[in-house]
Protein backbone atom coordinates (compact mmCIF):
# COMPACT_ATOMS: atom_id res chain seq x y z
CA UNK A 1 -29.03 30.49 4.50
CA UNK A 2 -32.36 28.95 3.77
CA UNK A 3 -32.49 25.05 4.31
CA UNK A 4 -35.11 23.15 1.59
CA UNK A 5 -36.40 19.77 2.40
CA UNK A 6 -37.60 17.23 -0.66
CA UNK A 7 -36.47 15.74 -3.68
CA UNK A 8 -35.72 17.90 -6.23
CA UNK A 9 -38.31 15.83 -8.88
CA UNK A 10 -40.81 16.55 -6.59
CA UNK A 11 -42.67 19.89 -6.34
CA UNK A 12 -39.50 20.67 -4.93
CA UNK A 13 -37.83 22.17 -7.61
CA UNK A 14 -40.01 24.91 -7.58
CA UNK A 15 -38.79 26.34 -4.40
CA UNK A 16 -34.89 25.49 -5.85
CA UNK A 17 -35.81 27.26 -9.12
CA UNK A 18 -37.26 30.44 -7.23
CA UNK A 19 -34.12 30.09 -5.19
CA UNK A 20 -31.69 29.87 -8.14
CA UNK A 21 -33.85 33.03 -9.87
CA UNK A 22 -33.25 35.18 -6.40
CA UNK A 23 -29.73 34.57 -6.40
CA UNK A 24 -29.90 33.08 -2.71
CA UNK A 25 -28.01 30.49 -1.14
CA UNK A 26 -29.23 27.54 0.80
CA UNK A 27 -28.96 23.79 1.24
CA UNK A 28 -31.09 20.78 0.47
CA UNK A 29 -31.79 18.09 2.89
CA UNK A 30 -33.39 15.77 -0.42
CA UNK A 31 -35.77 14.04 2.12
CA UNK A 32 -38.56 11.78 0.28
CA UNK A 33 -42.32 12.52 0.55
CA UNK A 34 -43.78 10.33 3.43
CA UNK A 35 -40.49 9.79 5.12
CA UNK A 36 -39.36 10.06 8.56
CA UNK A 37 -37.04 13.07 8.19
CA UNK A 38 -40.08 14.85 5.76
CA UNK A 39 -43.06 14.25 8.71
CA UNK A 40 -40.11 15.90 11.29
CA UNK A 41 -40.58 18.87 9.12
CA UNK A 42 -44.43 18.50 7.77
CA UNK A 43 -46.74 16.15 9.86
CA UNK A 44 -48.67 15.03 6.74
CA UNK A 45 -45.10 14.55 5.03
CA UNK A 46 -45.26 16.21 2.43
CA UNK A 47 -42.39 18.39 0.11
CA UNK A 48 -41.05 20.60 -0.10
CA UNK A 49 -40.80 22.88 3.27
CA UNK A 50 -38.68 25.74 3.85
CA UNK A 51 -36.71 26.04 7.16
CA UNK A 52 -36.50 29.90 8.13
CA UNK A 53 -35.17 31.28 11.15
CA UNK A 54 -36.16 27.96 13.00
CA UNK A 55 -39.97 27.85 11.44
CA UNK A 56 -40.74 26.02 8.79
CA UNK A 57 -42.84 26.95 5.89
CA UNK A 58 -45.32 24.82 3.37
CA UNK A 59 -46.50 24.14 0.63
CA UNK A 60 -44.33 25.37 -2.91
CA UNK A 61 -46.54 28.03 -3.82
CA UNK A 62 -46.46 29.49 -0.39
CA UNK A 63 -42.86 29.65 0.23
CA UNK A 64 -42.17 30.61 -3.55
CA UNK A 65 -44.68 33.72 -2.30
CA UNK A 66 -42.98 34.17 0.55
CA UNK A 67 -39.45 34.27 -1.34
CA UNK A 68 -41.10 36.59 -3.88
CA UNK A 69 -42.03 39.09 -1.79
CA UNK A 70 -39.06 38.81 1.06
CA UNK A 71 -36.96 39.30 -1.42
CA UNK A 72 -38.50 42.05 -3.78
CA UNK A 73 -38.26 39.56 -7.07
CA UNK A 74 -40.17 36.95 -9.18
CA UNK A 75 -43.63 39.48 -8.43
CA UNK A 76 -45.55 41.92 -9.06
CA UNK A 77 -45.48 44.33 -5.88
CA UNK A 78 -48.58 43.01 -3.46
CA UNK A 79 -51.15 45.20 -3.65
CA UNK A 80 -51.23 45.96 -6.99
CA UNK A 81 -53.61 45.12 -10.08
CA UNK A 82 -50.41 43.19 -11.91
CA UNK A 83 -50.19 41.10 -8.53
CA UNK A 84 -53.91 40.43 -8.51
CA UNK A 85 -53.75 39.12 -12.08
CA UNK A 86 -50.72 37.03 -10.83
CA UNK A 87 -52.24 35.77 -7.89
CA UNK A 88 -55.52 34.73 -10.59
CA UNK A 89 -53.07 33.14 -13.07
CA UNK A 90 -51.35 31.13 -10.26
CA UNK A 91 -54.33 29.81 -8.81
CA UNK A 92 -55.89 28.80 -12.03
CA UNK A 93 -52.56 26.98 -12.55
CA UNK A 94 -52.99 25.16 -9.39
CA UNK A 95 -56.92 24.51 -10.12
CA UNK A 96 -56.94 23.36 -13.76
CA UNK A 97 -53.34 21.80 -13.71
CA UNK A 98 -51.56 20.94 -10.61
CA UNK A 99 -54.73 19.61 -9.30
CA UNK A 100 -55.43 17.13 -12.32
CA UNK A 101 -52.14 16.33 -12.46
CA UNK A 102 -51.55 15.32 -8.35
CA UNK A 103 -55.56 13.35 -8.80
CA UNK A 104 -53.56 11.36 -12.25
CA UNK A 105 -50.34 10.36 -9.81
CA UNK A 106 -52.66 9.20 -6.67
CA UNK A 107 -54.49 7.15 -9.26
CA UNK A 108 -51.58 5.79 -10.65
CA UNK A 109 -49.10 5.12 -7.61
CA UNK A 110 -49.70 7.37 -4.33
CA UNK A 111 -53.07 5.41 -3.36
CA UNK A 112 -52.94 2.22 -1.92
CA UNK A 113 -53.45 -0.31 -4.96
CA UNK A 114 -56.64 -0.93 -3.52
CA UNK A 115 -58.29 2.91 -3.73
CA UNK A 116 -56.65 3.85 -7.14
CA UNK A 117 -59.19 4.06 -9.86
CA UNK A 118 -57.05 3.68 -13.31
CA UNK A 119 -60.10 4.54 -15.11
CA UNK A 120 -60.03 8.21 -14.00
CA UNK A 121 -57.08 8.73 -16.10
CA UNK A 122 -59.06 9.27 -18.79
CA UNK A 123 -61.45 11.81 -17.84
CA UNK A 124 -58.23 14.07 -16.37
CA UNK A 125 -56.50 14.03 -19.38
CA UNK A 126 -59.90 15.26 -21.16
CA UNK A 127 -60.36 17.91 -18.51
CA UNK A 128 -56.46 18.41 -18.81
CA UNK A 129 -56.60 19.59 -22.66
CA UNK A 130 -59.28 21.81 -21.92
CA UNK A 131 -57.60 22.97 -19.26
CA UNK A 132 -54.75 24.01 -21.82
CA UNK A 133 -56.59 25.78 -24.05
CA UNK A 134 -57.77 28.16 -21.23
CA UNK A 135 -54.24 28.88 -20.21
CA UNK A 136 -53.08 29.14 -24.12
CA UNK A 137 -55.28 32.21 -24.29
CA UNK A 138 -53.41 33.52 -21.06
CA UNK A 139 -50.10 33.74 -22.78
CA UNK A 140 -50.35 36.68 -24.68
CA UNK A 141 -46.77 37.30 -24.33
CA UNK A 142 -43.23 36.17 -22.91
CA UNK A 143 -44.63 35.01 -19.62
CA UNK A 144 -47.82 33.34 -18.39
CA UNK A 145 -48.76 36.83 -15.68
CA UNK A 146 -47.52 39.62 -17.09
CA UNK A 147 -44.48 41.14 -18.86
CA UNK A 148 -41.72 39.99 -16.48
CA UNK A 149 -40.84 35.80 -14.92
CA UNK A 150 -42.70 35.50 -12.18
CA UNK A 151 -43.57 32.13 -9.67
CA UNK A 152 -46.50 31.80 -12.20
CA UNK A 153 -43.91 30.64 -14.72
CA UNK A 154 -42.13 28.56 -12.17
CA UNK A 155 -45.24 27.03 -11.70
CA UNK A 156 -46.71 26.57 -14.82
CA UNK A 157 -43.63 24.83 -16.47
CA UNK A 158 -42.97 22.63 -13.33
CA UNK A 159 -46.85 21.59 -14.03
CA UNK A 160 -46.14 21.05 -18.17
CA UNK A 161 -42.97 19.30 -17.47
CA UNK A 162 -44.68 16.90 -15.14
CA UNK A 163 -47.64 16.38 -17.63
CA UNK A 164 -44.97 15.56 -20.16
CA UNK A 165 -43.40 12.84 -17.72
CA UNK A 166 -47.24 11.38 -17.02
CA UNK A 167 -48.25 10.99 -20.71
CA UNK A 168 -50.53 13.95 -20.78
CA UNK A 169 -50.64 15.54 -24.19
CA UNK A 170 -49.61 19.11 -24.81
CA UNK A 171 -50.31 19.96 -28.54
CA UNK A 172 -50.19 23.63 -27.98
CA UNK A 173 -47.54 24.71 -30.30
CA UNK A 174 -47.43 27.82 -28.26
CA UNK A 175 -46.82 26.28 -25.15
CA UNK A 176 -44.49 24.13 -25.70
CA UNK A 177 -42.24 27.15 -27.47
CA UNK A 178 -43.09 28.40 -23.94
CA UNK A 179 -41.79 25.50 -21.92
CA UNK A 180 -38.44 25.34 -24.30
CA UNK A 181 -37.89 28.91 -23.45
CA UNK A 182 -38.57 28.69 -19.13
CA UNK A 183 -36.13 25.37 -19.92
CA UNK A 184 -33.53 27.72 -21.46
CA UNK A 185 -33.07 29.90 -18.36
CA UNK A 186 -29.61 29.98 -17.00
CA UNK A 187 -31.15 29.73 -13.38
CA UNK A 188 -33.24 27.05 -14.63
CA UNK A 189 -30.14 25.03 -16.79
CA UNK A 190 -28.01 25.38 -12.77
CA UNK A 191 -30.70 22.94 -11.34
CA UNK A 192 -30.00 20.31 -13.96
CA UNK A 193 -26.89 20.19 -14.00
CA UNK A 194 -26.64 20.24 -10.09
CA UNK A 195 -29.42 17.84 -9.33
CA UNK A 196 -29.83 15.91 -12.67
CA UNK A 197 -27.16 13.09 -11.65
């Protein structure tokens, strides 16, 4: 059984959802970022990690990978074109969302009060829209990497949920058709009603 470490509204819930898709069983230890029992797992503590066989794994996108391929689901086959494109999608998540997004939350409350910058707000949310547009024009069907649910959705409505929560706009009708629909999934409506006390 796979142990997870973090709060499930953290990046977190990722690595659940994967784990809910898959059809695997493990535990949570819901450990906060920067906390005594998160650094035991992560030195810079950070969440989530995954405890396997003993090691531990970071980073969401890496043990989501790792998950993915271990267990034959939730990717296209490595070494393929479809996983290239999936691998290109994910990172441009991470670069033109998850990135803006994490700058917007050290600005707002991570920092110390003393290194935020409020003002940058502003300019992420610009650089945010734009950002949508480019990943609009990705979604040419179902799913944001292909024809089947991959991480990349995982990822990419984890990312549009949280810019819902921090008062970034989404106008894209057909994304947020897109994040109703991820929302829908049975795997997806388990982790609410388990963690969503």
């Amino acid at each position: 059984m796979y142990k997870v470490i973090g709060l499930p509204m953290t990046r977190t819930l990722r690595v659940l959802w994967a784990l809910e898709e898959l059809g695997l069983p493990y535990e949570l230890d819901p450990a906060k970022p920067q906390s005594d029992e998160a650094r035991a797992f992560n030195p810079s503590g950070k969440v989530p990690a995954l405890i396997v066989d003993g090691e531990t794994i970071t980073d969401s996108v890496a043990i989501m990978t790792f998950l993915a391929d271990k267990h034959g689901g939730l990717t296209a086959p490595a070494g393929t074109l479809a996983r290239a494109h999936q691998d290109a999608v994910t990172n441009m998540l991470l670069d033109e969302m998850d990135a803006i997004l994490w700058m917007a939350a050290r600005h707002s409350f991570i920092l110390p009060e003393e290194r935020r910058v409020p003002e940058i707000k502003d300019s992420l949310q610009w650089e945010f829209a734009r950002s949508l547009e480019r990943i609009e024009a990705k979604l040419t069907g179902d799913f944001i990497a292909g024809d089947s649910f991959t991480i990349a959705d995982i990822l990419l409505t984890h990312c549009l949920r949280w810019a819902h929560n921090a008062k970034f706009e989404i106008e894209s009708a057909a994304l947020q058709d897109y994040l109703a629909r991820m929302q829908g999934r049975d795997a997806f409506q388990r982790l609410l009603e388990t963690y969503a006390k």
